[in-house]
C-alpha atoms as a PDB file:
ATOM      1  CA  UNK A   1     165.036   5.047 214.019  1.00  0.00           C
ATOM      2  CA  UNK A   2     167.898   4.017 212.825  1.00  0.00           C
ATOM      3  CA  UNK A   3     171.998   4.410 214.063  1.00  0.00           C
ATOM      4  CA  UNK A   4     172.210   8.148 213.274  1.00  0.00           C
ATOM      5  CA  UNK A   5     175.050   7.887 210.497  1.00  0.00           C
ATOM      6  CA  UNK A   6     175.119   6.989 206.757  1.00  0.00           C
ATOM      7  CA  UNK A   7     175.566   2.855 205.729  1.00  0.00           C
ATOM      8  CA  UNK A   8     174.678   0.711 203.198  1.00  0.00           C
ATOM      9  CA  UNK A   9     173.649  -3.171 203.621  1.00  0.00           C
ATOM     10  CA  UNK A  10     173.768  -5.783 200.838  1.00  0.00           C
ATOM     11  CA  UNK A  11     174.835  -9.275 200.033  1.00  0.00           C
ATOM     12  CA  UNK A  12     178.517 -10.375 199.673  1.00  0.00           C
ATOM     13  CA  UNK A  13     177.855 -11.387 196.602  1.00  0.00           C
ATOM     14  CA  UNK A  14     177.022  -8.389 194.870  1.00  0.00           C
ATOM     15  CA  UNK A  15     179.896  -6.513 196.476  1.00  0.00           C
ATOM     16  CA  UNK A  16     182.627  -8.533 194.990  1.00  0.00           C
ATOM     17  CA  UNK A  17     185.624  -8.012 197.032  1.00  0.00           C
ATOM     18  CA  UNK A  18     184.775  -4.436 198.462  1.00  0.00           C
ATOM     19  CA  UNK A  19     187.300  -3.509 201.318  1.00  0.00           C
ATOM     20  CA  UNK A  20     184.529  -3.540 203.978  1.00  0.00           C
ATOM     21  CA  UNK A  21     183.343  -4.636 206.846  1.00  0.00           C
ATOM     22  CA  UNK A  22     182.187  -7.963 206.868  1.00  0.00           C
ATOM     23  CA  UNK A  23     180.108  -8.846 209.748  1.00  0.00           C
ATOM     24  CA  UNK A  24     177.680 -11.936 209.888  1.00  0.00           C
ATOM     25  CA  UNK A  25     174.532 -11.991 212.253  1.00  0.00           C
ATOM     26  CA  UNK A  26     172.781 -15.449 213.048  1.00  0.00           C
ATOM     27  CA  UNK A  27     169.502 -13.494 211.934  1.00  0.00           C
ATOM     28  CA  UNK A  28     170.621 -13.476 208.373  1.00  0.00           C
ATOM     29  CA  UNK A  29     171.638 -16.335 206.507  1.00  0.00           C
ATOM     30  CA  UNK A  30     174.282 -14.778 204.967  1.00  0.00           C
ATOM     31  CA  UNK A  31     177.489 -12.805 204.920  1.00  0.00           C
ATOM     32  CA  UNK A  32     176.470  -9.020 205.408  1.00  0.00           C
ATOM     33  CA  UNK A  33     178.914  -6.251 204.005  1.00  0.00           C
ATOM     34  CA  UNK A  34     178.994  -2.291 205.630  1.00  0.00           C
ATOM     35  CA  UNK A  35     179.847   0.725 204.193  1.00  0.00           C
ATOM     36  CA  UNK A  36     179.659   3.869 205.483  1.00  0.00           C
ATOM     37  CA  UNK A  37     180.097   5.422 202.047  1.00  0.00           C
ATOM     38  CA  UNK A  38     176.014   5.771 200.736  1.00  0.00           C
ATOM     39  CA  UNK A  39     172.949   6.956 203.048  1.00  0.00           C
ATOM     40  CA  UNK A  40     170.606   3.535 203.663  1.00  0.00           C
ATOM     41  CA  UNK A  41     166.926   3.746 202.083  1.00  0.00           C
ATOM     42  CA  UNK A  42     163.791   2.993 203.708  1.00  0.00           C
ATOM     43  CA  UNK A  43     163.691  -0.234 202.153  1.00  0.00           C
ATOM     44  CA  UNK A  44     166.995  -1.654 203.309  1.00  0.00           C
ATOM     45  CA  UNK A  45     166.456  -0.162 206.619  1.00  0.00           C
ATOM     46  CA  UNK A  46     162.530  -2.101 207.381  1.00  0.00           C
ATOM     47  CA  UNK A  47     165.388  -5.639 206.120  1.00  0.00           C
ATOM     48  CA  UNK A  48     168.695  -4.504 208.053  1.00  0.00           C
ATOM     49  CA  UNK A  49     167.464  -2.151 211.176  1.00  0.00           C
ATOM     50  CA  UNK A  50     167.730  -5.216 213.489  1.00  0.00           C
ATOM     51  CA  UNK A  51     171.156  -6.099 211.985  1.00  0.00           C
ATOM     52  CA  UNK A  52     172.588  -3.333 212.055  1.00  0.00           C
ATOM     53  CA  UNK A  53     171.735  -2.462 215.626  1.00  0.00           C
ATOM     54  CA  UNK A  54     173.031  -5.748 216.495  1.00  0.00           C
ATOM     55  CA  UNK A  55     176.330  -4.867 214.833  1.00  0.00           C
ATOM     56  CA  UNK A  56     176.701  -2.190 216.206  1.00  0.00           C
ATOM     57  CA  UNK A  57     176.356  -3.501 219.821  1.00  0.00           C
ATOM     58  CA  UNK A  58     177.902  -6.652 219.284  1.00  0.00           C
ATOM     59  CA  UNK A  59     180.653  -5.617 221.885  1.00  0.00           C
ATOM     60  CA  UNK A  60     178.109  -4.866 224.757  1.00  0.00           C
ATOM     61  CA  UNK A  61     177.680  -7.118 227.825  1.00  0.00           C
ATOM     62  CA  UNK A  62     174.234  -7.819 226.868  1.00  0.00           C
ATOM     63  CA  UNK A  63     175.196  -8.992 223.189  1.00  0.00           C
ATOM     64  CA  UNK A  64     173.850 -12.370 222.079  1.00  0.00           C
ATOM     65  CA  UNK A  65     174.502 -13.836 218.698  1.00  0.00           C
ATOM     66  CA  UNK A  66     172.562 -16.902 219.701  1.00  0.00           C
ATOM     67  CA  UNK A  67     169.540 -15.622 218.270  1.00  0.00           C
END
């Protein structure tokens, strides 16, 4: 489970201005930052999995942000 590589979800708002990624997904109702810099824990990834899988293939034919 899980996109193989290190990354770290959290609100915009406790990131500050962190030169990131900013990426937001109609599934949460707010703006989601990425950083590849710390390993995810179990209890972001149950909250983010879904988010970040659909970040990840945002750019695939089948993508839909519509919900």
């Amino acid at each position: 489970m899980g996109i193989g590589y290190p990354v770290t979800i959290t609100s915009a708002e406790s990131w500050g201005n962190a030169p990131v990624l900013t990426y937001y997904h109609c599934m949460a109702p707010k703006i989601l930052k990425f950083s590849g810099q710390n390993p995810i824990n179990a209890l972001d990834m149950r909250l983010s999995d879904v988010l970040v899988e659909a970040f990840v293939k945002k750019d695939q034919p089948n993508y839909s942000d519509t919900g």
